[in-house]
C-alpha atoms as a PDB file:
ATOM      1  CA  UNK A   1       0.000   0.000   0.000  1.00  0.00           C
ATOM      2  CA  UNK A   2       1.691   3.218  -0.957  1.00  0.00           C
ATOM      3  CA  UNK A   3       1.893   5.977   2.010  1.00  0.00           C
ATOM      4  CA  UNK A   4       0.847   9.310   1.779  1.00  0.00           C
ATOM      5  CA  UNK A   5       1.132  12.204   4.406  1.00  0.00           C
ATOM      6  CA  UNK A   6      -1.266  14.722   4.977  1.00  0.00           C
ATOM      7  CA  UNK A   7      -0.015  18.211   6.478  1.00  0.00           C
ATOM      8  CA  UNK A   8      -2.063  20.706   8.710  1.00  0.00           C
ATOM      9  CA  UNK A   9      -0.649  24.046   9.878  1.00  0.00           C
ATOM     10  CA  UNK A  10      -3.416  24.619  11.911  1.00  0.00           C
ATOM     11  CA  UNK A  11      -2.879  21.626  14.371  1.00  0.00           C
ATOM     12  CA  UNK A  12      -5.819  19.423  12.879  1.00  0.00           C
ATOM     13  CA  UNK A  13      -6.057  16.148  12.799  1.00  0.00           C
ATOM     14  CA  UNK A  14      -9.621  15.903  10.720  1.00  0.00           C
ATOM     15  CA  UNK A  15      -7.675  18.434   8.534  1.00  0.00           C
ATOM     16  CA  UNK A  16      -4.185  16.981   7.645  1.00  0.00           C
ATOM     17  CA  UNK A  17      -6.646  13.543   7.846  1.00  0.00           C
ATOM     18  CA  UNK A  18      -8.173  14.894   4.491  1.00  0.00           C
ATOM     19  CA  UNK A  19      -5.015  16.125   2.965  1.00  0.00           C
ATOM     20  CA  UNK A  20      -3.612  12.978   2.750  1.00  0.00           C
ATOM     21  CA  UNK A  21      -7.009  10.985   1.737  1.00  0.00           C
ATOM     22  CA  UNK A  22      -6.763  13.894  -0.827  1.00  0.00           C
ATOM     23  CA  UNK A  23      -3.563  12.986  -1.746  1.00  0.00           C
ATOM     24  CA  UNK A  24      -4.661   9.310  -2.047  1.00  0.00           C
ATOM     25  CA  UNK A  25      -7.385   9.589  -4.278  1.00  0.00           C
ATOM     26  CA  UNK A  26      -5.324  11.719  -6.901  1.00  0.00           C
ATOM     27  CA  UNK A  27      -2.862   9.387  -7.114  1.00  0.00           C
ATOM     28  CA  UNK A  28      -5.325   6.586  -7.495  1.00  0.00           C
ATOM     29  CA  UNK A  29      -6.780   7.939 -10.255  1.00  0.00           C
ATOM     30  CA  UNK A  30      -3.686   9.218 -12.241  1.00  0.00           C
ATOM     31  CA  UNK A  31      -1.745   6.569 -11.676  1.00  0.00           C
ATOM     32  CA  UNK A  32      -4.488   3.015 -12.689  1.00  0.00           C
ATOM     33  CA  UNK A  33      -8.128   4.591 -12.918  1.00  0.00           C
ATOM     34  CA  UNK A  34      -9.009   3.365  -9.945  1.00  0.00           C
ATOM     35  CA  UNK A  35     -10.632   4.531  -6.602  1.00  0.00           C
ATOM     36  CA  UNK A  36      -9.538   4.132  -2.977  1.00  0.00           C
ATOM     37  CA  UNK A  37     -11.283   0.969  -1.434  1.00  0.00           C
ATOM     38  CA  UNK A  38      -9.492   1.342   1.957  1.00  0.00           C
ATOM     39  CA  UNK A  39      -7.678   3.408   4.129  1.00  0.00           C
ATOM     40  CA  UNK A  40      -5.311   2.769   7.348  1.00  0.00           C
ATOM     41  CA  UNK A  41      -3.846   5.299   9.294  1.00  0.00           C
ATOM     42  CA  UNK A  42      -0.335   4.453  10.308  1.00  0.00           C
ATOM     43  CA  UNK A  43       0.918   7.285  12.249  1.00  0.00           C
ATOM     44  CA  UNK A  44      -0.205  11.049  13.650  1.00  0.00           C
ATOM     45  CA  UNK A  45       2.852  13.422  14.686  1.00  0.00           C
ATOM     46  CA  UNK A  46       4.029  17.057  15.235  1.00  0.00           C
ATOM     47  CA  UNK A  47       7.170  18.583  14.195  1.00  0.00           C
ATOM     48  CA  UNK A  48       8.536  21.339  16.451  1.00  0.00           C
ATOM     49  CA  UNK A  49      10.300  24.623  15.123  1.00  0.00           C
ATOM     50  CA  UNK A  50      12.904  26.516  16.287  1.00  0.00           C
ATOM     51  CA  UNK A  51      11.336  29.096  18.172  1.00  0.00           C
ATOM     52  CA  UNK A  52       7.442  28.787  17.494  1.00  0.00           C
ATOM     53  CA  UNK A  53       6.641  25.243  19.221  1.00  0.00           C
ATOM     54  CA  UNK A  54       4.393  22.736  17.675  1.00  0.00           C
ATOM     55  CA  UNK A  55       2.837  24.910  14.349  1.00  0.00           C
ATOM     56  CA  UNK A  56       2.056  21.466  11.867  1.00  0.00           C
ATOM     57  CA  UNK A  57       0.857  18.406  12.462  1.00  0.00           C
ATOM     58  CA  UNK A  58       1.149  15.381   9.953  1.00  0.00           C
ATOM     59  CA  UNK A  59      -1.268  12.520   9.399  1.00  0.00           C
ATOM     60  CA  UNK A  60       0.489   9.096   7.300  1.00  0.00           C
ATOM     61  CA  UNK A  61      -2.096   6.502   5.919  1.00  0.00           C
ATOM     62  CA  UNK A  62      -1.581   3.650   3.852  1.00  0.00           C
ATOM     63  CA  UNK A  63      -4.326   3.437   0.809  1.00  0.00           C
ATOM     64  CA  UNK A  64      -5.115   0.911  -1.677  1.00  0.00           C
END
């Protein structure tokens, strides 16, 4: 199942959730015409910065 990771600079989950389906279906469709059947969520994260703190948060899922 190829990864994708969705990004949110506004520190939601539901939103960087949706980036990456986004991502997903895309991909499905340019790459073999096809839809996304299923979709597992393999990790949720933060990244700090320098000096702001936790800013993005980052949502990988598996799709096929």
């Amino acid at each position: 199942m190829p990864n994708f990771v969705g990004k949110s600079i506004n520190m939601s989950i539901q939103e960087a959730f949706e980036d990456a389906v986004r991502q997903a279906l895309v991909t499905k469709a340019e790459e073999v015409h096809e839809t996304v059947n299923s979709v597992e969520v393999k990790r949720i994260y933060a990244e700090r910065q320098a000096n702001t703190g936790f800013r993005t948060i980052f949502v990988e899922i598996d799709a096929k």
